[in-house]
C-alpha atoms as a PDB file:
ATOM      1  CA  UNK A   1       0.415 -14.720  17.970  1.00  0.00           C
ATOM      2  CA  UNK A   2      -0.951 -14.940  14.298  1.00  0.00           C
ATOM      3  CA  UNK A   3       1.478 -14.723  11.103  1.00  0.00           C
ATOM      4  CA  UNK A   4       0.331 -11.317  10.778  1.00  0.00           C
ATOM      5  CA  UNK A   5       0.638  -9.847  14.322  1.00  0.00           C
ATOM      6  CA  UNK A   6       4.204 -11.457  14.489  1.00  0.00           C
ATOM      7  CA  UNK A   7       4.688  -9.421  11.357  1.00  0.00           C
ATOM      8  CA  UNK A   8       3.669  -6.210  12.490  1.00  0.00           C
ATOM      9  CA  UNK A   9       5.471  -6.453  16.065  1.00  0.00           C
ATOM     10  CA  UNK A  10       8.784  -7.276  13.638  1.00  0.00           C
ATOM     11  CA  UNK A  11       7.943  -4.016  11.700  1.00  0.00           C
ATOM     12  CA  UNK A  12       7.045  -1.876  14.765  1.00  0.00           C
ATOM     13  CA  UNK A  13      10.445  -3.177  15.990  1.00  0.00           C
ATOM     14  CA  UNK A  14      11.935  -1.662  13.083  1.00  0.00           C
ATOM     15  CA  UNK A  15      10.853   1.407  13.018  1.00  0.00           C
ATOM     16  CA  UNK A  16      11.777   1.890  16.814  1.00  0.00           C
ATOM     17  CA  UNK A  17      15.190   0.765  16.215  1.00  0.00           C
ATOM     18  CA  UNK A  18      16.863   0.184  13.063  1.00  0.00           C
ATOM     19  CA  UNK A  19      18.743   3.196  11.803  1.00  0.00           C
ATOM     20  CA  UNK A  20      17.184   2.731   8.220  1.00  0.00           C
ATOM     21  CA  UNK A  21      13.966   3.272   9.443  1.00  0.00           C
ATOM     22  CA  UNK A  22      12.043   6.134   8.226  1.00  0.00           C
ATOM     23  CA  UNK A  23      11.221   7.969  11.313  1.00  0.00           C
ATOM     24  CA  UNK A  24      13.212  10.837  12.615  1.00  0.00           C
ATOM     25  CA  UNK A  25      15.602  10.274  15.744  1.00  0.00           C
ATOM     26  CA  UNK A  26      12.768  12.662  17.467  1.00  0.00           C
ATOM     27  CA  UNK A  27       9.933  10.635  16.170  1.00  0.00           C
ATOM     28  CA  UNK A  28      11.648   7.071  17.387  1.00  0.00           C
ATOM     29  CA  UNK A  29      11.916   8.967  21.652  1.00  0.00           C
ATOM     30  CA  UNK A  30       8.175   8.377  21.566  1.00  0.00           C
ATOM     31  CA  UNK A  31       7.033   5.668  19.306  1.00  0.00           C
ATOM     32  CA  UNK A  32       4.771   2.893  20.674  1.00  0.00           C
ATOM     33  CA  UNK A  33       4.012   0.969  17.485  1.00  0.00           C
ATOM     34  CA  UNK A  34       2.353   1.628  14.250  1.00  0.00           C
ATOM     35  CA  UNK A  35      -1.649   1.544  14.231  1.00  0.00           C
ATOM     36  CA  UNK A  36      -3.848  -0.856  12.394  1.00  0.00           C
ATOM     37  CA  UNK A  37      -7.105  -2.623  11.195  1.00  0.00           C
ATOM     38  CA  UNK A  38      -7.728  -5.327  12.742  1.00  0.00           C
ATOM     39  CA  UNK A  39      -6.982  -8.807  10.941  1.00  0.00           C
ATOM     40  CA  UNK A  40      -9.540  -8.855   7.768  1.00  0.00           C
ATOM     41  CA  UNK A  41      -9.937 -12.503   6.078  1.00  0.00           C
ATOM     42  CA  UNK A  42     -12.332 -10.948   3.689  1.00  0.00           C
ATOM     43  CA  UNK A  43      -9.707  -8.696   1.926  1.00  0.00           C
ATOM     44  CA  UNK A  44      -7.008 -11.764   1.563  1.00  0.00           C
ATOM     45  CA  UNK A  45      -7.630 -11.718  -1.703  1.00  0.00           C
ATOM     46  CA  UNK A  46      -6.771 -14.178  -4.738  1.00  0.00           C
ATOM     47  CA  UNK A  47      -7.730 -12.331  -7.615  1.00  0.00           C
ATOM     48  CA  UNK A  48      -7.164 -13.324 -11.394  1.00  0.00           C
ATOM     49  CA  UNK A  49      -6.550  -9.631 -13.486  1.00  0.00           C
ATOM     50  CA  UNK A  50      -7.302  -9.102 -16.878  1.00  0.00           C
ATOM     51  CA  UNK A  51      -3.651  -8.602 -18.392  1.00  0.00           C
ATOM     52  CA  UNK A  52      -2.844  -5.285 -20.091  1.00  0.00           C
ATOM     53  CA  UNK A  53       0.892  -5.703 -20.693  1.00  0.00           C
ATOM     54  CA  UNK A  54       1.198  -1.719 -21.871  1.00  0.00           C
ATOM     55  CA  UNK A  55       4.196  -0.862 -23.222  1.00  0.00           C
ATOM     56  CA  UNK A  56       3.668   2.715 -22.850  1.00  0.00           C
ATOM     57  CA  UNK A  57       5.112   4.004 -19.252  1.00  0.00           C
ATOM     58  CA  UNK A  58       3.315   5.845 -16.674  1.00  0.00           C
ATOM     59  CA  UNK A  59       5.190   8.298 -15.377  1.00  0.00           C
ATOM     60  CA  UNK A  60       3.916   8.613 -11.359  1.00  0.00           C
ATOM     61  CA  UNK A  61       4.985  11.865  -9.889  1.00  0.00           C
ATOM     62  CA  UNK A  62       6.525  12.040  -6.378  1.00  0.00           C
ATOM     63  CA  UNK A  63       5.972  13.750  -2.953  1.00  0.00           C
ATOM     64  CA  UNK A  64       9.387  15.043  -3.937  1.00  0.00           C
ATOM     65  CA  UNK A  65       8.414  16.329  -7.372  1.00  0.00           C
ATOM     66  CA  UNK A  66      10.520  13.740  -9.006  1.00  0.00           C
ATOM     67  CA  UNK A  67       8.960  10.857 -11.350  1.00  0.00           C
ATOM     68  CA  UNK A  68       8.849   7.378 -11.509  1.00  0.00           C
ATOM     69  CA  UNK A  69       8.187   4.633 -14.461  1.00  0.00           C
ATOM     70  CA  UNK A  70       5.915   2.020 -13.981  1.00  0.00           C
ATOM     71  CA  UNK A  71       3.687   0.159 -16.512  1.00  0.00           C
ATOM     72  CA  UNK A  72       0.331  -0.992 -16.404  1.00  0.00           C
ATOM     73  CA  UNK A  73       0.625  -4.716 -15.883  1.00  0.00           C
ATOM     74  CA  UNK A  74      -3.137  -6.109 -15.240  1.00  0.00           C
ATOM     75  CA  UNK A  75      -6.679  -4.727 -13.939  1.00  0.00           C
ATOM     76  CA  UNK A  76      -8.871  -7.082 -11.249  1.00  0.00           C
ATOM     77  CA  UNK A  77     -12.196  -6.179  -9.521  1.00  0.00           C
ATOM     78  CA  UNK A  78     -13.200  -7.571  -6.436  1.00  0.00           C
ATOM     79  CA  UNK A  79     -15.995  -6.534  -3.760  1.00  0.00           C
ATOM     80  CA  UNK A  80     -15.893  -4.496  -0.866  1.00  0.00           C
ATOM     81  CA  UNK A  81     -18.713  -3.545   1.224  1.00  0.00           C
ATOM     82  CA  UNK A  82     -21.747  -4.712  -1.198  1.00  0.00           C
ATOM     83  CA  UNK A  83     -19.473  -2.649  -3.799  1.00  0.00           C
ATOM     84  CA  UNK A  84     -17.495  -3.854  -7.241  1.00  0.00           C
ATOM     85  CA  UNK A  85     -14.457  -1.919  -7.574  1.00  0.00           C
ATOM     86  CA  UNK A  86     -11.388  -2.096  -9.496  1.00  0.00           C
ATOM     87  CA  UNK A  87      -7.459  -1.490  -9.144  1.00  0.00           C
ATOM     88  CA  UNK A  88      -5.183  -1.114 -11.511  1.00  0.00           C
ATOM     89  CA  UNK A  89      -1.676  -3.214 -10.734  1.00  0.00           C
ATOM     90  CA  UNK A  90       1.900  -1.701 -12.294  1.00  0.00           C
ATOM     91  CA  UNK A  91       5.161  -3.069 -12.581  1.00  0.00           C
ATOM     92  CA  UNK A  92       8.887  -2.223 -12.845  1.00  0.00           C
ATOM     93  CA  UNK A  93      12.450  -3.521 -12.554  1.00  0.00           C
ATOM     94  CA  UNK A  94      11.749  -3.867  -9.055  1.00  0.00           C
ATOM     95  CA  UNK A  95       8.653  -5.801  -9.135  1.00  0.00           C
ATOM     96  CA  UNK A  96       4.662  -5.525  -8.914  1.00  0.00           C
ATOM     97  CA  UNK A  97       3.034  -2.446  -7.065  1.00  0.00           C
ATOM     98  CA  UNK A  98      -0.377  -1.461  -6.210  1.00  0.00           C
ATOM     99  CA  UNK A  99      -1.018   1.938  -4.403  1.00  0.00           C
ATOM    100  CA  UNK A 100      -4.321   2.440  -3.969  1.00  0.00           C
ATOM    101  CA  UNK A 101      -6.215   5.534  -1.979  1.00  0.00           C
ATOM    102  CA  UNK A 102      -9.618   4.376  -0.190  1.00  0.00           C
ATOM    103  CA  UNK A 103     -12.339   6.519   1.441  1.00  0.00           C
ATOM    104  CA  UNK A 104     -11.152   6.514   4.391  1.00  0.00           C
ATOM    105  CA  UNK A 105      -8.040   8.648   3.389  1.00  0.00           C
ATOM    106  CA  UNK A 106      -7.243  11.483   5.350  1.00  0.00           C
ATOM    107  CA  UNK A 107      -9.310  10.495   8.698  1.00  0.00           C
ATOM    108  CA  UNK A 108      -8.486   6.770   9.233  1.00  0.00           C
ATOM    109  CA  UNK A 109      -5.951   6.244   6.457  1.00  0.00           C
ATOM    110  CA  UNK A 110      -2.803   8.503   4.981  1.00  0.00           C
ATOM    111  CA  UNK A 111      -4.278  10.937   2.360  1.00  0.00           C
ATOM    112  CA  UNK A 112      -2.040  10.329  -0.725  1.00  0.00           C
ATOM    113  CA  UNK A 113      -2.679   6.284   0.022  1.00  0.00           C
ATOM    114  CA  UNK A 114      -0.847   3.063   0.694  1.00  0.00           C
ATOM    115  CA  UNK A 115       0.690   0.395  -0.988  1.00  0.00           C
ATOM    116  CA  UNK A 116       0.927  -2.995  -1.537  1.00  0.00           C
ATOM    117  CA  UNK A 117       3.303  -5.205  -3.321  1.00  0.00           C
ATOM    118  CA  UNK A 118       0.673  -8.141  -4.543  1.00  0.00           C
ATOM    119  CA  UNK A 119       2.434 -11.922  -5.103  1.00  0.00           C
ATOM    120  CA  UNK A 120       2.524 -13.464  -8.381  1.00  0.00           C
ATOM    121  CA  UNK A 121       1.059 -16.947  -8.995  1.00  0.00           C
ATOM    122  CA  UNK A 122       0.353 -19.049 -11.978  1.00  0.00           C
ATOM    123  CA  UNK A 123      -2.442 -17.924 -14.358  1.00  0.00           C
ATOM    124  CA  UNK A 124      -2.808 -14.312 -14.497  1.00  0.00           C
ATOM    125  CA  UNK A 125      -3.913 -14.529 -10.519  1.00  0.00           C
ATOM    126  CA  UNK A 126      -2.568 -12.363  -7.630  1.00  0.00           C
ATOM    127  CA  UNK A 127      -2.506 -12.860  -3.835  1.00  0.00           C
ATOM    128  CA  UNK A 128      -3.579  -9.209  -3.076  1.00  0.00           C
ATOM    129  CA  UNK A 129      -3.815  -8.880   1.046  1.00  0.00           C
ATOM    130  CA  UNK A 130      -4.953  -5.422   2.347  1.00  0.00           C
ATOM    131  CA  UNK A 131      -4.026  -6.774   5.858  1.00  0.00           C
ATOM    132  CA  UNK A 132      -0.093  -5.986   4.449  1.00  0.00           C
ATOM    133  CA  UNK A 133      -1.244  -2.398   3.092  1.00  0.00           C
ATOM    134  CA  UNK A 134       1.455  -0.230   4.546  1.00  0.00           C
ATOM    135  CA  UNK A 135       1.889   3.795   4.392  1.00  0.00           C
ATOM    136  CA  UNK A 136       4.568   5.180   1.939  1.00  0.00           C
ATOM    137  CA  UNK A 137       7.941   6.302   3.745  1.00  0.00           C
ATOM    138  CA  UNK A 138       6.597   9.887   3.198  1.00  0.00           C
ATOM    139  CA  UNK A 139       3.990   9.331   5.598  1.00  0.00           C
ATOM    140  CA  UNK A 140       6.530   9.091   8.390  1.00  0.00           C
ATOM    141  CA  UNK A 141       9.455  12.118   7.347  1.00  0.00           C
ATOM    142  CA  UNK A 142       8.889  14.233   4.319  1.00  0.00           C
ATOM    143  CA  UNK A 143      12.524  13.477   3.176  1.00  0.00           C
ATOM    144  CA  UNK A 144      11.191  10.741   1.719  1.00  0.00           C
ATOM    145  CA  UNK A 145      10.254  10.389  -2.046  1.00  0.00           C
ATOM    146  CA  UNK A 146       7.155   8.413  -2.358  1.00  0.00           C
ATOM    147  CA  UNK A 147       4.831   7.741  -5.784  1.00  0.00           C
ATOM    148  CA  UNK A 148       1.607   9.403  -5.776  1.00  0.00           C
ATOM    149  CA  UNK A 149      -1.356   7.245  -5.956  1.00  0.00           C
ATOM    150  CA  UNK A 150      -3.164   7.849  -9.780  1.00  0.00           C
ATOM    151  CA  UNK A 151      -6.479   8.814  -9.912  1.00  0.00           C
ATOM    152  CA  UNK A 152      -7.642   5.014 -11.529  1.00  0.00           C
ATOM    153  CA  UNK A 153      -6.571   3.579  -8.314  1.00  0.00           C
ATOM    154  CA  UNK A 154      -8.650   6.108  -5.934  1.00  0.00           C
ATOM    155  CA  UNK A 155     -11.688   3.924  -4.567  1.00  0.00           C
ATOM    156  CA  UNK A 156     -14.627   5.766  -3.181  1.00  0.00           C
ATOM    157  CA  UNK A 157     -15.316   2.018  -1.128  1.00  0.00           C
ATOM    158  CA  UNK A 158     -13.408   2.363   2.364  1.00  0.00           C
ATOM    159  CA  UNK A 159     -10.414  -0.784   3.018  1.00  0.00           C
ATOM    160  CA  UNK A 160     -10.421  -1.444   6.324  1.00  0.00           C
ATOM    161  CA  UNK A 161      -7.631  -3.310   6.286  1.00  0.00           C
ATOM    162  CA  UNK A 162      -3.472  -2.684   6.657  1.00  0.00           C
ATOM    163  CA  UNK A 163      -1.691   0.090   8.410  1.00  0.00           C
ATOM    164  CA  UNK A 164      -3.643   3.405   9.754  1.00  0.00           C
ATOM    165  CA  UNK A 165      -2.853   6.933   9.194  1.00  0.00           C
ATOM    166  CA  UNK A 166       0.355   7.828  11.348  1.00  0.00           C
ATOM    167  CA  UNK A 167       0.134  10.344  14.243  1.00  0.00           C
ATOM    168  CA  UNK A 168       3.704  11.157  15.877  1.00  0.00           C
END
């Protein structure tokens, strides 16, 4: 078993079982395991970003109507499919956060997007892996107050990489 499918059995694990998960005691009866891309080397990426350090917020709205702060933190382009695109990463007290919405959302992949929490290394460089792109709680239960992906981050490339749209 690779890193990453030991990973995803641990999460699927979760979600079956674990009374924080975000699936409803209904949902949990029937759950077989989370859906996914298969393993894709080519979006492991190590990307350098071109710093913006903004001091003015962004205020994302929520699934919930509510709003969170983030700021703009740095901006890296990579390639996908023959295609440059480019992603916008934000931070907050709790860390670094890239949502992101690709073109396969809303027929392979959750419509309002997924996330990623990219890794911090030395020099204005990221470890961004798509193969760890996860659906927002929201995806699962509707109780759930998730950040709505902004339009910068909305590719028109498809990732096929990460978790799939959930079907219950």
């Amino acid at each position: 078993m690779t890193e990453l499918e030991e990973f995803r059995a641990e999460k699927d694990e979760f979600f079956k079982s674990h009374p924080q998960s975000p699936l409803t005691p209904e949902q949990k009866r029937t759950f077989t395991g989370l859906k996914y891309f298969p393993e894709n080397d080519a979006l492991r990426l190590e990307v350098k970003i071109e710093r913006l350090d903004d001091d003015q917020p962004i205020y994302m709205q929520t699934t919930t109507g509510d709003v969170q702060m983030y700021f703009r933190h740095g901006r890296f382009k990579f390639m996908v499919e023959g295609q440059e695109v480019e992603l916008t990463i934000y931070r907050s007290e709790h860390g670094y956060f890239l949502p992101f919405v690709d073109a396969l959302a809303g027929v392979e992949t959750y419509p309002a997007g997924r996330y990623l929490e990219p890794e911090e290394l030395p020099g204005d460089r990221f470890l961004v892996d798509f193969n760890l792109a996860y659906n927002p709680y929201c995806a699962y239960n509707e109780l759930w107050s998730c950040p709505i992906t902004p339009a910068e981050n909305r590719l028109k490339v498809p990732i096929r990489a990460g978790e799939k749209i959930f079907h219950p």
